[in-house]
Protein backbone atom coordinates (compact mmCIF):
# COMPACT_ATOMS: atom_id res chain seq x y z
CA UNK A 1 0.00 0.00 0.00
CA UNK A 2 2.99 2.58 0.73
CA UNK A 3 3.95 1.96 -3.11
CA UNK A 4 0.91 2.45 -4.18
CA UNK A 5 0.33 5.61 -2.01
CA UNK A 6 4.23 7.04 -3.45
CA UNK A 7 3.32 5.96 -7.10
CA UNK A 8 -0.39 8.36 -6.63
CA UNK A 9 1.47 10.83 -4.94
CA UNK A 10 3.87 10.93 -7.95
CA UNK A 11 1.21 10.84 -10.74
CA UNK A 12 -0.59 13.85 -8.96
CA UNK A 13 2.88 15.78 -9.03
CA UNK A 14 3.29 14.92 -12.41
CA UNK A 15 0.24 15.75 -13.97
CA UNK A 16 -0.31 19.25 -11.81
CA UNK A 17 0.73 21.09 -14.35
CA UNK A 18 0.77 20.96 -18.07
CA UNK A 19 3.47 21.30 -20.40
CA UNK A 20 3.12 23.62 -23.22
CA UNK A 21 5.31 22.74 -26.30
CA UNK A 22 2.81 25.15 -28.74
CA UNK A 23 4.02 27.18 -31.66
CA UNK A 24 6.64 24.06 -32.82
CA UNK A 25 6.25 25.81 -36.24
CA UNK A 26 8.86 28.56 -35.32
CA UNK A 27 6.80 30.88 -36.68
CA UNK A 28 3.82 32.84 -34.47
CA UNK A 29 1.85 36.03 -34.92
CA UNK A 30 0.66 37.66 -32.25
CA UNK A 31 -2.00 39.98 -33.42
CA UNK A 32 -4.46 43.38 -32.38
CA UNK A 33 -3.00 43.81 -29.06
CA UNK A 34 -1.72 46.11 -27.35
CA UNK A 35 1.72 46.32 -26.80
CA UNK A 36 3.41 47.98 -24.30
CA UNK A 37 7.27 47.88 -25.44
CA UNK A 38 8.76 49.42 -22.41
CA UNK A 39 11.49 51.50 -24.18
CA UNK A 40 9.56 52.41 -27.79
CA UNK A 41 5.89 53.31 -26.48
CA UNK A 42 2.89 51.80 -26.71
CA UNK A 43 1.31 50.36 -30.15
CA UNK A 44 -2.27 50.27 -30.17
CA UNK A 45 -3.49 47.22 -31.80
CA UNK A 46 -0.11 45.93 -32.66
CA UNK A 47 1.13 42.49 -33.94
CA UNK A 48 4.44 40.98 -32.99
CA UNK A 49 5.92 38.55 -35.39
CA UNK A 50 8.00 35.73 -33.77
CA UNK A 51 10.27 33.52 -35.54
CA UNK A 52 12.81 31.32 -34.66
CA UNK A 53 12.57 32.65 -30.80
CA UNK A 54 13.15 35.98 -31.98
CA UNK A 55 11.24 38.76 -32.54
CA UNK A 56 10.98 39.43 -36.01
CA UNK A 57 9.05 42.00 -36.87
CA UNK A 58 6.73 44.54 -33.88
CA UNK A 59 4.29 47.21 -35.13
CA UNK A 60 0.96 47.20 -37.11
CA UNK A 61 -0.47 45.72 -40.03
CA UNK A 62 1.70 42.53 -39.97
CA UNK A 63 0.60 39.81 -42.03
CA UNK A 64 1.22 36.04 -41.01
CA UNK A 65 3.30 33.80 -43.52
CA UNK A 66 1.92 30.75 -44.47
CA UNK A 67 2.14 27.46 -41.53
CA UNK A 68 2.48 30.65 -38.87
CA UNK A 69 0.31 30.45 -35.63
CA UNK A 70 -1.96 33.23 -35.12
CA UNK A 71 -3.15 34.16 -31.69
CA UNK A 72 -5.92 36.71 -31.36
CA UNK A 73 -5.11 38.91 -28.86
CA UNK A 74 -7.77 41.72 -29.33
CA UNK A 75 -8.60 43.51 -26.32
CA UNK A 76 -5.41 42.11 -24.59
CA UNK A 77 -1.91 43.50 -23.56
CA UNK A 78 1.46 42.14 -24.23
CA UNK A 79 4.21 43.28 -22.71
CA UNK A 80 8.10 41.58 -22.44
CA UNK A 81 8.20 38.60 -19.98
CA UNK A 82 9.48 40.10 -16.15
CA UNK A 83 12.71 39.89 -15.09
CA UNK A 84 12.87 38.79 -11.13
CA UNK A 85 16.20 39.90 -10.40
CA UNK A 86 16.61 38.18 -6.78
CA UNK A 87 14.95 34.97 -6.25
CA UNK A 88 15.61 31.51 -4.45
CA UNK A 89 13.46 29.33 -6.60
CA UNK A 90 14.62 25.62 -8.44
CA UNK A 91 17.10 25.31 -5.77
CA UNK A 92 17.95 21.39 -4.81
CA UNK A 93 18.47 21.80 -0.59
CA UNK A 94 19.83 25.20 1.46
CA UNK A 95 20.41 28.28 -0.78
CA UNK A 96 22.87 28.70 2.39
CA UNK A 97 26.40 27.20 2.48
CA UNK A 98 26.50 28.90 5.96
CA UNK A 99 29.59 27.03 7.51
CA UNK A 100 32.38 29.16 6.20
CA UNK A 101 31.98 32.71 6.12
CA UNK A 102 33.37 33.04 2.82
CA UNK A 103 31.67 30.45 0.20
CA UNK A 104 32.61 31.94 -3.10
CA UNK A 105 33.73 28.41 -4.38
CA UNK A 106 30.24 26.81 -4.46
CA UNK A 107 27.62 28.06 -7.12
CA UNK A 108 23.81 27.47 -7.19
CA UNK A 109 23.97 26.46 -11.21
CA UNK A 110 24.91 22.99 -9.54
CA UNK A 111 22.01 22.56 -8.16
CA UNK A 112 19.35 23.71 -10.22
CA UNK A 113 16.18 22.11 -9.78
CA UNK A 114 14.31 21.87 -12.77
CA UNK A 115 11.04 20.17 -11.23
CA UNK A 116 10.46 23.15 -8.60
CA UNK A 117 6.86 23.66 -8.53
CA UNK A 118 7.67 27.41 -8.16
CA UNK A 119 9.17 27.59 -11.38
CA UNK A 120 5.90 26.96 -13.23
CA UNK A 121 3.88 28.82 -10.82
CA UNK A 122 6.06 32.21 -11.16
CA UNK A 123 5.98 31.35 -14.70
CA UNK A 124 2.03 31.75 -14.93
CA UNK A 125 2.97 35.39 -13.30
CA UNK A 126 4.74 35.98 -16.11
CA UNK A 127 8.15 36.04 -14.66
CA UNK A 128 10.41 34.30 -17.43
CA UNK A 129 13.72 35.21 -16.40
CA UNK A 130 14.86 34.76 -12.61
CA UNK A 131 18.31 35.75 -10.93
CA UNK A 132 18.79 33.14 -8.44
CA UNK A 133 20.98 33.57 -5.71
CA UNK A 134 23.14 31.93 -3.02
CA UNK A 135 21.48 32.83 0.20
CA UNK A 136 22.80 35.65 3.04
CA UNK A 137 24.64 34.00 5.81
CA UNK A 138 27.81 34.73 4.29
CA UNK A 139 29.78 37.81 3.86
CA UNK A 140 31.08 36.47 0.45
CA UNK A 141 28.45 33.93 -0.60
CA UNK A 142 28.21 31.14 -3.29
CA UNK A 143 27.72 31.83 -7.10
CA UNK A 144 24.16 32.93 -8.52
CA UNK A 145 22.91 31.50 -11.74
CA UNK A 146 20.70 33.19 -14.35
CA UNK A 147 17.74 31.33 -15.11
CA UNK A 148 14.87 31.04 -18.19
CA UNK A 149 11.52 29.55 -16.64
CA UNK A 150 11.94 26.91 -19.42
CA UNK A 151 9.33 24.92 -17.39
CA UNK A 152 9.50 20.90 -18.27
CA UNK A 153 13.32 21.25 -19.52
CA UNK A 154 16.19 19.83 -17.87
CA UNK A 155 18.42 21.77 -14.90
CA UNK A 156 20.89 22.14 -17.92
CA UNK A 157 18.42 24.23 -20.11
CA UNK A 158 17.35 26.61 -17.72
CA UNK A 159 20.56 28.20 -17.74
CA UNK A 160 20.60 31.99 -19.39
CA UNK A 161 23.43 31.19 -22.03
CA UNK A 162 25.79 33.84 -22.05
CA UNK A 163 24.32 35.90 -18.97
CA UNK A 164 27.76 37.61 -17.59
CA UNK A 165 28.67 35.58 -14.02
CA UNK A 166 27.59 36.92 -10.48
CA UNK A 167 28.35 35.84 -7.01
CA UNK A 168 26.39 37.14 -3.75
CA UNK A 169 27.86 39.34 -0.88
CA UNK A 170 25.99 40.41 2.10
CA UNK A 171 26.21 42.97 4.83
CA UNK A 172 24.22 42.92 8.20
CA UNK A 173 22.34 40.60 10.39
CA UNK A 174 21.98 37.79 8.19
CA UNK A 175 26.11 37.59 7.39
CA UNK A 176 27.25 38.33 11.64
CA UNK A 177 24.10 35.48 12.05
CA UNK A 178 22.36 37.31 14.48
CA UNK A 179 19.82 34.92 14.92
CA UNK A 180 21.44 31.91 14.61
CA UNK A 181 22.88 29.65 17.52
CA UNK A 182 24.92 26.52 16.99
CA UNK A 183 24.71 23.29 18.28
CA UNK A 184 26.11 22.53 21.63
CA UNK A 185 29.56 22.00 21.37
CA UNK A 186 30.06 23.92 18.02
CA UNK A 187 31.85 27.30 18.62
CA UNK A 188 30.12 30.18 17.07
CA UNK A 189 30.95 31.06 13.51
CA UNK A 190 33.17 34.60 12.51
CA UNK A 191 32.14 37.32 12.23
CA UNK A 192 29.67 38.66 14.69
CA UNK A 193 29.40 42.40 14.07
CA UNK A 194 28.96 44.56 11.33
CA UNK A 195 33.05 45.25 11.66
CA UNK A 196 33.77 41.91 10.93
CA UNK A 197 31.68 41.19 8.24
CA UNK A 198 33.75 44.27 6.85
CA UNK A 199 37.21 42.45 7.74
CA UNK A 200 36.04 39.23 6.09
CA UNK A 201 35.68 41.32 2.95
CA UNK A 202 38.67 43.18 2.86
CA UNK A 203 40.76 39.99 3.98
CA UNK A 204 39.61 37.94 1.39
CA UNK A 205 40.25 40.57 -1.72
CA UNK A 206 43.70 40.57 0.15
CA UNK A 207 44.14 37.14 -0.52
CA UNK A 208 42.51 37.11 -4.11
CA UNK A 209 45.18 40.46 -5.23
CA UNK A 210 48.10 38.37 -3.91
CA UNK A 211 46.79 35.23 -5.86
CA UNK A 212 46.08 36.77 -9.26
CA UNK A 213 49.61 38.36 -8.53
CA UNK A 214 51.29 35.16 -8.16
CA UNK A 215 49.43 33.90 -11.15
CA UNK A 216 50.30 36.71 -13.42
CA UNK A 217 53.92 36.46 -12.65
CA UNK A 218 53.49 32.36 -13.83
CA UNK A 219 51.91 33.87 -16.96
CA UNK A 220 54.43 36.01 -17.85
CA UNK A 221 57.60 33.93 -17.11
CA UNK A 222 55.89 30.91 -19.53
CA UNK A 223 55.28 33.89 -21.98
CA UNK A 224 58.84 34.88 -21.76
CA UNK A 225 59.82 31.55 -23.05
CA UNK A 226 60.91 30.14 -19.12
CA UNK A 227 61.12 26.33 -18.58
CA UNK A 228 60.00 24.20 -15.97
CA UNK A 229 57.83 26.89 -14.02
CA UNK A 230 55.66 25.54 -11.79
CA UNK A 231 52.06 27.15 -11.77
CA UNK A 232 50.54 28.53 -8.31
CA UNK A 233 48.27 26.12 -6.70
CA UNK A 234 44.62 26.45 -7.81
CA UNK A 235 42.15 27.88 -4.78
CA UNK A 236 38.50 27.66 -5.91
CA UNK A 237 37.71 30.06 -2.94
CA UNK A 238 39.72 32.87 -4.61
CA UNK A 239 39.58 32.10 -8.34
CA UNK A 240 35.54 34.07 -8.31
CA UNK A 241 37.01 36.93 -6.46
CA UNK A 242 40.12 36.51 -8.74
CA UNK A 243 37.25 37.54 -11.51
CA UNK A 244 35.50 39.86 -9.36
CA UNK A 245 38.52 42.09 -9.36
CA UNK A 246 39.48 41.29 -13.64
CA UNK A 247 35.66 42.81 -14.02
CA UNK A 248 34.20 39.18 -15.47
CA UNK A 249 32.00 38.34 -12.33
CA UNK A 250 29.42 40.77 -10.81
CA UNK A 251 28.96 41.15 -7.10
CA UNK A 252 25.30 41.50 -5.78
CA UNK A 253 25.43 42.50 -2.67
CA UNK A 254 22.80 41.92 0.07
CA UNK A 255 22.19 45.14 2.47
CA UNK A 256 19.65 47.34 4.55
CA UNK A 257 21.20 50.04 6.11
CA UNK A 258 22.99 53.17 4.52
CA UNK A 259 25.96 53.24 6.40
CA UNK A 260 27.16 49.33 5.39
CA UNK A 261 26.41 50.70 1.80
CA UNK A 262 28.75 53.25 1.61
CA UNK A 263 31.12 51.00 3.66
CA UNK A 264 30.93 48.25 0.60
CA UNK A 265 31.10 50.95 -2.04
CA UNK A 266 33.98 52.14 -0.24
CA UNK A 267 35.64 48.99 -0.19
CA UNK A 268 34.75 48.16 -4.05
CA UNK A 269 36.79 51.34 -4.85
CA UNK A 270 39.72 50.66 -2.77
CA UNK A 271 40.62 46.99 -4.72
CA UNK A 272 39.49 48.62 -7.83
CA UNK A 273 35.98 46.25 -8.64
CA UNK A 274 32.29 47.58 -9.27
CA UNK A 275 29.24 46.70 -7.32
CA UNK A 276 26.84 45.76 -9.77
CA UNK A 277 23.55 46.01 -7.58
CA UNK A 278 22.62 46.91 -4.34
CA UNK A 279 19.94 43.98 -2.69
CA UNK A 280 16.94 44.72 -0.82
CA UNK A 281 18.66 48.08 -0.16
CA UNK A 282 15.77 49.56 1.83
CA UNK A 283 17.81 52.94 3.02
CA UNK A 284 18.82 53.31 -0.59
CA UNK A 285 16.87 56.41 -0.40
CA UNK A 286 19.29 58.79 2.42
CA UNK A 287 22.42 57.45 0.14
CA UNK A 288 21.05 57.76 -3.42
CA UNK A 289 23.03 60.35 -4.70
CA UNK A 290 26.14 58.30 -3.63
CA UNK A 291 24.99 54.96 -5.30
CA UNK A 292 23.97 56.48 -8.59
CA UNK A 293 27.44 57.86 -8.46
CA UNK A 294 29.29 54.58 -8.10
CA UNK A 295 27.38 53.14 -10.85
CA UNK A 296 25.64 51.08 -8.62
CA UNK A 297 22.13 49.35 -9.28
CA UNK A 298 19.62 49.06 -6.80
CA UNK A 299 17.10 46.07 -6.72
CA UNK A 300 14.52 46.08 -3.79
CA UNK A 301 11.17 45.66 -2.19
CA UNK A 302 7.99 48.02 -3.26
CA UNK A 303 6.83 48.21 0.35
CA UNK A 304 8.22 45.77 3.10
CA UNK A 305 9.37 46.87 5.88
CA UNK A 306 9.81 46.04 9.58
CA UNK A 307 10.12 43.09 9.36
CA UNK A 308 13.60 42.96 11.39
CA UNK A 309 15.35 45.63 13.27
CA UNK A 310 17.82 46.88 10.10
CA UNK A 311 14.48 47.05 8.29
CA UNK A 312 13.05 49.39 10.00
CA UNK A 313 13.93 53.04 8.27
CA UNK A 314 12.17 51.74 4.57
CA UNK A 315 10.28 53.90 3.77
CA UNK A 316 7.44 52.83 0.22
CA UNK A 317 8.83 56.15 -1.40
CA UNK A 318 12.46 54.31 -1.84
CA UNK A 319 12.00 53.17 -5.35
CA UNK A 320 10.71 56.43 -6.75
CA UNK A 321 13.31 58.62 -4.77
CA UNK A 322 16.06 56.56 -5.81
CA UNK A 323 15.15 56.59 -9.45
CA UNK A 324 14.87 60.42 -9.27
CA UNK A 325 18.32 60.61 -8.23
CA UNK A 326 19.66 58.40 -11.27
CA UNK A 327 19.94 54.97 -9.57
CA UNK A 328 18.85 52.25 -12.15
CA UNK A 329 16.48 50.39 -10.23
CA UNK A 330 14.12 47.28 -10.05
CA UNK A 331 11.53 45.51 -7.80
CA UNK A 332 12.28 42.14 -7.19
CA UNK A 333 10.74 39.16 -5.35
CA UNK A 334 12.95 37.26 -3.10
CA UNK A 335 10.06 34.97 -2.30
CA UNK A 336 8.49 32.67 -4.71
CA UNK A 337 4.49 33.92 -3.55
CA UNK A 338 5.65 37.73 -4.65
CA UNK A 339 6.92 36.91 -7.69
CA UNK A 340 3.67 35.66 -9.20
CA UNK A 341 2.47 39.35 -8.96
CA UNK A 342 5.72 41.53 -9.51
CA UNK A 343 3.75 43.70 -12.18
CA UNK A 344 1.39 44.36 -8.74
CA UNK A 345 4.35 45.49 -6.83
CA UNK A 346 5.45 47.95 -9.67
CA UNK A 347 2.16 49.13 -10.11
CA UNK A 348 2.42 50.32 -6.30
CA UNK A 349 5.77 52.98 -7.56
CA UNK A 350 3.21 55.07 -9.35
CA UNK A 351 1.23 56.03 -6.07
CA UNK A 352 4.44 56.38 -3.62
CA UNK A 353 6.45 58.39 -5.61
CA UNK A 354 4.35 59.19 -8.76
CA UNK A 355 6.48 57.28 -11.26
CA UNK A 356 4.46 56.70 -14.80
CA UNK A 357 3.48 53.78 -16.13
CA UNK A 358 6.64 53.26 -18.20
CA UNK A 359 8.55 53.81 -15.27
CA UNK A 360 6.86 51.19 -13.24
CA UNK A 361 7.06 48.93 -16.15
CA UNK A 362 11.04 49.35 -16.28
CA UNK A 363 11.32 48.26 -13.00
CA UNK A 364 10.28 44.63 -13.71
CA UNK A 365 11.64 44.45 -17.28
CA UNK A 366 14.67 46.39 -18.80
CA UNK A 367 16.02 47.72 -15.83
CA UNK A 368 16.91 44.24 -14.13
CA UNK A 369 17.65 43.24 -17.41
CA UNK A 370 20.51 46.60 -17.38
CA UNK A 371 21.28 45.06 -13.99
CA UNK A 372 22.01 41.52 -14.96
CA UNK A 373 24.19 42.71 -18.14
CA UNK A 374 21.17 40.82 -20.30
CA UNK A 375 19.33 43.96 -22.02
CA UNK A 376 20.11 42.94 -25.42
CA UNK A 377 18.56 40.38 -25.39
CA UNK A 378 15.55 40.52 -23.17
CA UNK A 379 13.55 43.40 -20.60
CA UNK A 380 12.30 45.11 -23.94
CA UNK A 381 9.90 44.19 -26.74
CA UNK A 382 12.51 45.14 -29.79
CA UNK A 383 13.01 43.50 -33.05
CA UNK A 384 15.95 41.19 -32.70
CA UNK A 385 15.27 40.13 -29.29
CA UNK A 386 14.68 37.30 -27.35
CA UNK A 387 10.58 36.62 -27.92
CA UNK A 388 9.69 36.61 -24.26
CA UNK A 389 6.51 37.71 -24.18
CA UNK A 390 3.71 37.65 -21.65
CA UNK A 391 -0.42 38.07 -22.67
CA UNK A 392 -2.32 39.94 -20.30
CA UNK A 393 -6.51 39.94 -19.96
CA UNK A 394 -6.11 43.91 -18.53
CA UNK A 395 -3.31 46.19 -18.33
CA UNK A 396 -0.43 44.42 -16.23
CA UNK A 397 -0.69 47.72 -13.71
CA UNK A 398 -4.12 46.75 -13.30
CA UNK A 399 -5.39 44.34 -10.34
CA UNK A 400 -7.30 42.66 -12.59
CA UNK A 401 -4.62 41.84 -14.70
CA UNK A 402 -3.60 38.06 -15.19
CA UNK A 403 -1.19 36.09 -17.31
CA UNK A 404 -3.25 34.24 -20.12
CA UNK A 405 0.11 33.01 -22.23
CA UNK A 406 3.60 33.43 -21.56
CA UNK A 407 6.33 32.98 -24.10
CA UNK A 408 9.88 31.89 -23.53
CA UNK A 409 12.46 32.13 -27.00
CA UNK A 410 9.16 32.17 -29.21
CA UNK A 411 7.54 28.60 -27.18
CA UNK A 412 4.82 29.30 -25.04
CA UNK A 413 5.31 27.49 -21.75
CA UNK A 414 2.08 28.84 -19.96
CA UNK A 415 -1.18 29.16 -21.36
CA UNK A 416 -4.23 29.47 -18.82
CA UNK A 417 -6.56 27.89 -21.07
CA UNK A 418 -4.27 24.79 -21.02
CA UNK A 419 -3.81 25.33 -17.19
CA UNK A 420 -7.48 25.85 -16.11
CA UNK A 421 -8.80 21.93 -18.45
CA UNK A 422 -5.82 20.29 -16.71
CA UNK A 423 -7.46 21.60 -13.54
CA UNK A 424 -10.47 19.10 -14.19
CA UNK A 425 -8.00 16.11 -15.69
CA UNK A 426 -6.49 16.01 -12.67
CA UNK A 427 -9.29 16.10 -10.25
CA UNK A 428 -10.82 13.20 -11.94
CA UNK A 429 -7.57 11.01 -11.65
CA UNK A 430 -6.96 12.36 -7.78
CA UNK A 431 -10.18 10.69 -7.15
CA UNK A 432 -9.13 7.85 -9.11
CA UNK A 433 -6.52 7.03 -7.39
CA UNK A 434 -7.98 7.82 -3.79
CA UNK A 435 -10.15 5.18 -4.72
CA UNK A 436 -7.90 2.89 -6.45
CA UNK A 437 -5.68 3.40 -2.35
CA UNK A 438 -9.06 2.32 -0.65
CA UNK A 439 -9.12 -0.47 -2.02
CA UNK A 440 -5.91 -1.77 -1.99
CA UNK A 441 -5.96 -1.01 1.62
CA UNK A 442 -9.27 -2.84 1.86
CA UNK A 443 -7.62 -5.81 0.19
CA UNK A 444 -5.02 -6.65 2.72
CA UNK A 445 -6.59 -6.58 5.87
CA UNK A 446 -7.13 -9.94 7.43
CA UNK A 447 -10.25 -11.73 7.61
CA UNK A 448 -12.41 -10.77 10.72
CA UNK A 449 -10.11 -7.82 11.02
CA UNK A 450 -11.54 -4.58 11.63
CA UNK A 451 -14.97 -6.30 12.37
CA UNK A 452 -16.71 -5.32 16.02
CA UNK A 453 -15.67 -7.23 19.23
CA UNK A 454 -12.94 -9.11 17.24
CA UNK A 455 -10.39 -6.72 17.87
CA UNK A 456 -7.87 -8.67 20.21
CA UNK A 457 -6.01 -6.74 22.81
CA UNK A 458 -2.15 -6.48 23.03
CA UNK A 459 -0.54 -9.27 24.76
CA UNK A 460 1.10 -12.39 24.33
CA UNK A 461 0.58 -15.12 22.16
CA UNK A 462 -2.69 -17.37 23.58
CA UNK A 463 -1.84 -20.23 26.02
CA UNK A 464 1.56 -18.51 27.11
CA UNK A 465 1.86 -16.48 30.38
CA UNK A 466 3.62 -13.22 30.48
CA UNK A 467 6.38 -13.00 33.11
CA UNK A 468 6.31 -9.92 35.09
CA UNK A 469 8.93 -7.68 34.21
CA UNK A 470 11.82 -6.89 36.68
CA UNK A 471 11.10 -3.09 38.21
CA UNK A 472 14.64 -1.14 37.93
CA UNK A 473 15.68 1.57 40.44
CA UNK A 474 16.35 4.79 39.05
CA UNK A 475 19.91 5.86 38.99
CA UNK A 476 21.23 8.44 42.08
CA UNK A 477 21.94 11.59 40.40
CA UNK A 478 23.68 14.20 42.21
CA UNK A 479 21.64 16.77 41.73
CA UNK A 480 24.72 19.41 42.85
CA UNK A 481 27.31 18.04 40.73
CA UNK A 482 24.79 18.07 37.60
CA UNK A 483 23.61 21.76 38.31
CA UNK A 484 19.81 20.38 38.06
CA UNK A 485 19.18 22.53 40.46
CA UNK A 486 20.54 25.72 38.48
């Protein structure tokens, strides 16, 4: 019965959620909608011509070659599929290697799982590319890995090919594990304060500067024409940080409070690297001016706030203020619930702060694309680009609005319709199977089991006598020596 039970269990999992695999033709026409483009206005009753994953052709009057599949979008919206650029999702175990405070060596594109639920479910919010990142308890965390929401494809395939590399920092409570306490026995970890998390930092960019040093001294004597040189020894701690400070890997760096920001930008500047985004960043709004002038992207919450003690100076006007100032910035998720609504939370940026509906749309599209190095080929809807596209019933701004097909390199791999008759295909074979359990369990109970006044009570077999067990004293503690009195 416990196989049975596991192989219903897995069916139901299986069949939750359908698999699109539409528009196999390479060729789709999107048509009468309207399309809100992000950086090239809005075209009322607009067609978008996909071929080959691309975007072919975007404008009015398009005609669809012969074999093409035409959707009918009339009275719909399309706009380019949202960029989530912090999120934990398809992760196999901890996003956390919290027992080292610097983890730079391990990367999350190991362990990519492609049969997270919350892959398909952010995908019907129209989310179709997600930055996914090691988790906070480090100072210097593991590698991030850009993901497509290529729902039903294997870990390998969800990978953003050519997405520029990233790693995670993080400043704060979560880094100097505040609320964390080891095991008995196990001595807590380093650092624990703010000044230490600093020191972990600097130390480790140290260490990286003296080993691209040594390295680049091996390079240049075999260059020269030297024999017999024997190379440095490989560290997979510092080779990431090695690329942090060449420029080829992007730091993302976890924060709350102004002061660790300028602290971090501070330190950036003095071993000569860039940080690429600011995470979370909820007092991005008393440092703006300094952010926007280090270049520095900000990616954060539309309203949360209080929810720990370094979150307590957000403010809802953050976004708005910090865009004012010049900082390129986005709303992201960093939960798998809020990212099925993201267009909701940038909707919220037009009444604290007054941004326009453009603006709002950036911050879930082409500026986390900007942030994540991937503009040119997603965050927009541009000929030449990546055809990630997401149908809307209202305008995505609205409350109303909902995701009725979302398209990933020209293949749709959500469509509601689909979504909502799989709904009653899988009711049908739950109950099936309930059924199918019952009476399998049904099946193996003994005769006259189960049956009233047959029941027989626990004891020993029939016609043998139980011996009465031996009663043993309790041990003498000494209740001093122990402290059990303490």
């Amino acid at each position: 019965m416990n196989r049975l039970r596991l192989l219903a269990v897995f069916l139901l999992a299986a069949a939750a959620v359908p698999v699109c695999r539409a528009q196999d033709s390479g060729v789709t026409l999107i048509k009468d909608a309207t399309i809100l483009t992000v950086t090239k206005g809005t075209i009322e009753h607009g067609s978008i011509l996909i071929k080959d994953g691309k975007i072919a052709r975007v404008g009015k009057n398009i005609s669809a070659p012969d074999g093409a599949t035409v959707i009918d979008a009339t009275g719909m919206y399309v706009m380019p599929g949202i960029i989530d650029c912090h999120s934990h999702i398809a992760v196999e175990g901890s996003v956390n290697e919290g027992s080292v405070a610097v983890s730079s060596m391990v990367g999350v594109g190991d362990v990519l799982n492609p049969d997270d639920i919350e892959i398909y479910r952010d995908l019907a919010g129209g989310v179709t590319v997600a930055h996914v990142l090691h988790g906070s308890a480090n100072p210097i965390g593991g590698q991030n890995q850009l993901i497509k929401l290529r729902w039903g494809k294997p870990a390998s395939e969800l990978k953003f090919e050519g997405a520029p590399l990233s790693i995670k920092f993080a400043l704060g409570e979560n880094p100097k594990r505040n609320n964390f306490n080891p095991p008995p026995g196990v001595p807590q970890r380093y650092p624990e304060s703010r000044m230490g998390v600093m020191d972990v930092i600097r130390q480790a960019f140290v260490d990286a500067r003296e080993y691209k040093k040594s390295w680049d001294d091996y390079n240049r004597r075999v260059a020269a024409g030297e024999k017999n040189v024997i190379p440095p020894r490989r560290d997979l701690k510092l080779d990431p940080l090695v690329e942090v400070l060449e420029g080829k890997r992007w730091v993302h760096a976890h924060c709350y409070r102004a002061d660790e920001m300028i602290q971090l930008v501070l330190l950036a500047e003095e071993f000569g690297f860039h940080i690429r985004t600011l995470q979370h960043v909820l007092e991005g709004y008393r440092v703006a001016d300094e952010i926007a002038a280090h270049g520095v992207g900000a990616s954060t919450f539309s309203d949360w706030w209080a929810y720990k003690v370094e979150a307590y100076e957000a403010i809802p006007y953050n976004t708005a203020i910090m865009t004012r100032r010049g900082v390129i910035v986005s709303i992201n998720s960093d939960d798998a619930n809020e990212a099925r609504h993201l267009n909701q939370e940038a909707a919220k940026m037009m009444k604290y702060g007054g941004l326009t509906e453009d603006e709002a749309l950036r911050l879930v599209t082409i500026n986390p694309a900007i942030q994540l190095g991937v503009e040119k080929r997603v965050g927009s809807i541009e000929q030449g680009k990546d055809a990630d596209l997401v149908i809307y019933n209202h305008h995505p701004l609205s409350v109303y609005a909902v995701a009725q097909k979302v398209f990933i390199d020209g293949h749709m791999y959500f469509d509601r319709d689909k979504d909502l008759a799989q709904r009653a295909v899988n009711d049908k074979e739950r109950k099936a199977l309930i059924e199918k359990e019952k009476k399998a369990a049904e099946a193996e109970k003994k005769p006259g089991e189960g049956k009233p006044g047959t029941e027989r009570r626990p004891g020993p077999p029939a016609g043998k006598e139980e011996k009465p067990k031996e009663q043993t004293k309790p041990p003498q503690v000494d209740t001093v020596a122990t402290g059990a009195l303490d």
